[in-house]
N, C-alpha and C. Protein backbone atom coordinates (compact mmCIF):
# COMPACT_ATOMS: atom_id res chain seq x y z
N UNK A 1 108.54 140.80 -5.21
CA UNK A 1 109.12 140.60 -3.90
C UNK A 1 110.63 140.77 -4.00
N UNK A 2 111.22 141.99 -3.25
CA UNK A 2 112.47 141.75 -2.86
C UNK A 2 113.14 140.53 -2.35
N UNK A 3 114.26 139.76 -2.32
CA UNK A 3 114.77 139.23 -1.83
C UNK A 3 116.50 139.73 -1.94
N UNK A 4 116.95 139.87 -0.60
CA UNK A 4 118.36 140.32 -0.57
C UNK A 4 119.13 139.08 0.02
N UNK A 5 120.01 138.74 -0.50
CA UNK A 5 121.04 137.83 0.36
C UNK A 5 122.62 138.06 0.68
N UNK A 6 123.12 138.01 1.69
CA UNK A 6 124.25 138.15 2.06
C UNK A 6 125.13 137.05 2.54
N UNK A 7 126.57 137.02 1.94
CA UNK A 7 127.27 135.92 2.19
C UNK A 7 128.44 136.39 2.46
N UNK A 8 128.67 135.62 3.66
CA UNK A 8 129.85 135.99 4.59
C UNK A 8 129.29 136.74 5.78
N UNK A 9 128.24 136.45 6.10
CA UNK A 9 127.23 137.41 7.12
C UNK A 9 127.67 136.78 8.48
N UNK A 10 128.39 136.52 9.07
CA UNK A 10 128.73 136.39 10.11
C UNK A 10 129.06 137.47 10.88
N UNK A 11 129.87 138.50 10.51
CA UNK A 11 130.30 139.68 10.70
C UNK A 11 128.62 140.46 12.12
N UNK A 12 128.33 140.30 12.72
CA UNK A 12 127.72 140.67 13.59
C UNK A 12 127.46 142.01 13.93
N UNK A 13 128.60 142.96 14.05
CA UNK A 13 128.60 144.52 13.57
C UNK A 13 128.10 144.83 12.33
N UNK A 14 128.88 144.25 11.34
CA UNK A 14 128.38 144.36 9.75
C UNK A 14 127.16 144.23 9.44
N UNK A 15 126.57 142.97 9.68
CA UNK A 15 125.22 142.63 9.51
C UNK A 15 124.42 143.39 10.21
N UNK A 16 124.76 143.53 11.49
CA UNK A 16 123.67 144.59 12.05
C UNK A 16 123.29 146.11 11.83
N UNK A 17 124.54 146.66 11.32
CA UNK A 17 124.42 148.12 10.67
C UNK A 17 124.20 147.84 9.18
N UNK A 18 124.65 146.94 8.34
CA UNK A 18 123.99 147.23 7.61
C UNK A 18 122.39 146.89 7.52
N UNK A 19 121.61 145.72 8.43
CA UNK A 19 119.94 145.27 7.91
C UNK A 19 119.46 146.33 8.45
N UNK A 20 120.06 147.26 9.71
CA UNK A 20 119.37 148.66 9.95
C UNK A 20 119.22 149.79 8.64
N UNK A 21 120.36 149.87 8.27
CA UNK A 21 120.36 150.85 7.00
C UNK A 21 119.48 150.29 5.74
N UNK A 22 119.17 149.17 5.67
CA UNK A 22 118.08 148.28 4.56
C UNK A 22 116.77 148.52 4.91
N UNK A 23 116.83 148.55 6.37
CA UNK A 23 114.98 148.53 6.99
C UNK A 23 114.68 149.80 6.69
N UNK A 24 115.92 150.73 6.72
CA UNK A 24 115.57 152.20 7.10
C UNK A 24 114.85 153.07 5.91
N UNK A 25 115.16 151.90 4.75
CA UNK A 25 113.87 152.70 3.74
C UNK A 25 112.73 151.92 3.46
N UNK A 26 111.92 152.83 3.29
CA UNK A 26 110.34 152.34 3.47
C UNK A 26 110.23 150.79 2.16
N UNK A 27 110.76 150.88 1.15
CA UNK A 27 110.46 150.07 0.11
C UNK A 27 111.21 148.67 0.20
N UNK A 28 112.13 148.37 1.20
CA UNK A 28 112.70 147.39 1.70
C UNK A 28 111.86 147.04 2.39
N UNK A 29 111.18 147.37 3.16
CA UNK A 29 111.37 146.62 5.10
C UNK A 29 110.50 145.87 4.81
N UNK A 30 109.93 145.13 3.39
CA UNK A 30 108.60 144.19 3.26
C UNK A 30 109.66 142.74 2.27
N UNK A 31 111.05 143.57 2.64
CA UNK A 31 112.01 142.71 1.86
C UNK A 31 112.62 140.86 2.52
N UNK A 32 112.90 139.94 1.64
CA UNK A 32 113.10 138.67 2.97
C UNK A 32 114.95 139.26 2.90
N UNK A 33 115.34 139.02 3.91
CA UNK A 33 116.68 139.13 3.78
C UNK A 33 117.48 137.51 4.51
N UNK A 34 118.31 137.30 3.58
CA UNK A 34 118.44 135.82 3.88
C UNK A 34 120.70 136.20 4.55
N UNK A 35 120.51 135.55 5.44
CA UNK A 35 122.46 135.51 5.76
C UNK A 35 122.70 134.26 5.50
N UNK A 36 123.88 134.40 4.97
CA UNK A 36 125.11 132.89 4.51
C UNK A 36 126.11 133.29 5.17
N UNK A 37 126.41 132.10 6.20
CA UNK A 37 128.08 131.97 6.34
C UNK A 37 129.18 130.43 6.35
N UNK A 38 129.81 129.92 6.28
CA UNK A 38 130.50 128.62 6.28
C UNK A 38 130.41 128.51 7.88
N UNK A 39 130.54 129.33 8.67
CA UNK A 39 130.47 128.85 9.94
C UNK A 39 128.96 129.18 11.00
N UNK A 40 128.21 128.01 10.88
CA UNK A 40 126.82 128.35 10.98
C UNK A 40 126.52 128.94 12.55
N UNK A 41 127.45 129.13 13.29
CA UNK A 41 127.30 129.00 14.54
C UNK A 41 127.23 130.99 14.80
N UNK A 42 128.37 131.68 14.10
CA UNK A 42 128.27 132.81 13.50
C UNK A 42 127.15 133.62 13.34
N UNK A 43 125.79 132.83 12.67
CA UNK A 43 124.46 133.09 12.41
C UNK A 43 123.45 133.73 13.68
N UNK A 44 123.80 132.88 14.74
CA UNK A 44 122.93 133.03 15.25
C UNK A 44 123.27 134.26 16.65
């Protein structure tokens, strides 16, 4: 099992172009991908 994690994932542009470019190959997209940020509000 893949597991990817990212920290400092608040970034909302960032995070979103990059989990598109992660899904976009076939051997990921069964991957958990986990976001970290200090400001939890960011997350969501």
């Amino acid at each position: 099992m893949t597991k990817i994690s990212f920290l400092g994932a608040g970034s909302t542009v960032f995070a979103k172009n990059l989990m598109g470019d992660i899904l976009s190959y076939p051997e990921l997209q069964d991957a958990t991908i986990s976001l970290f940020d200090i400001d939890p509000a960011r997350l969501r």
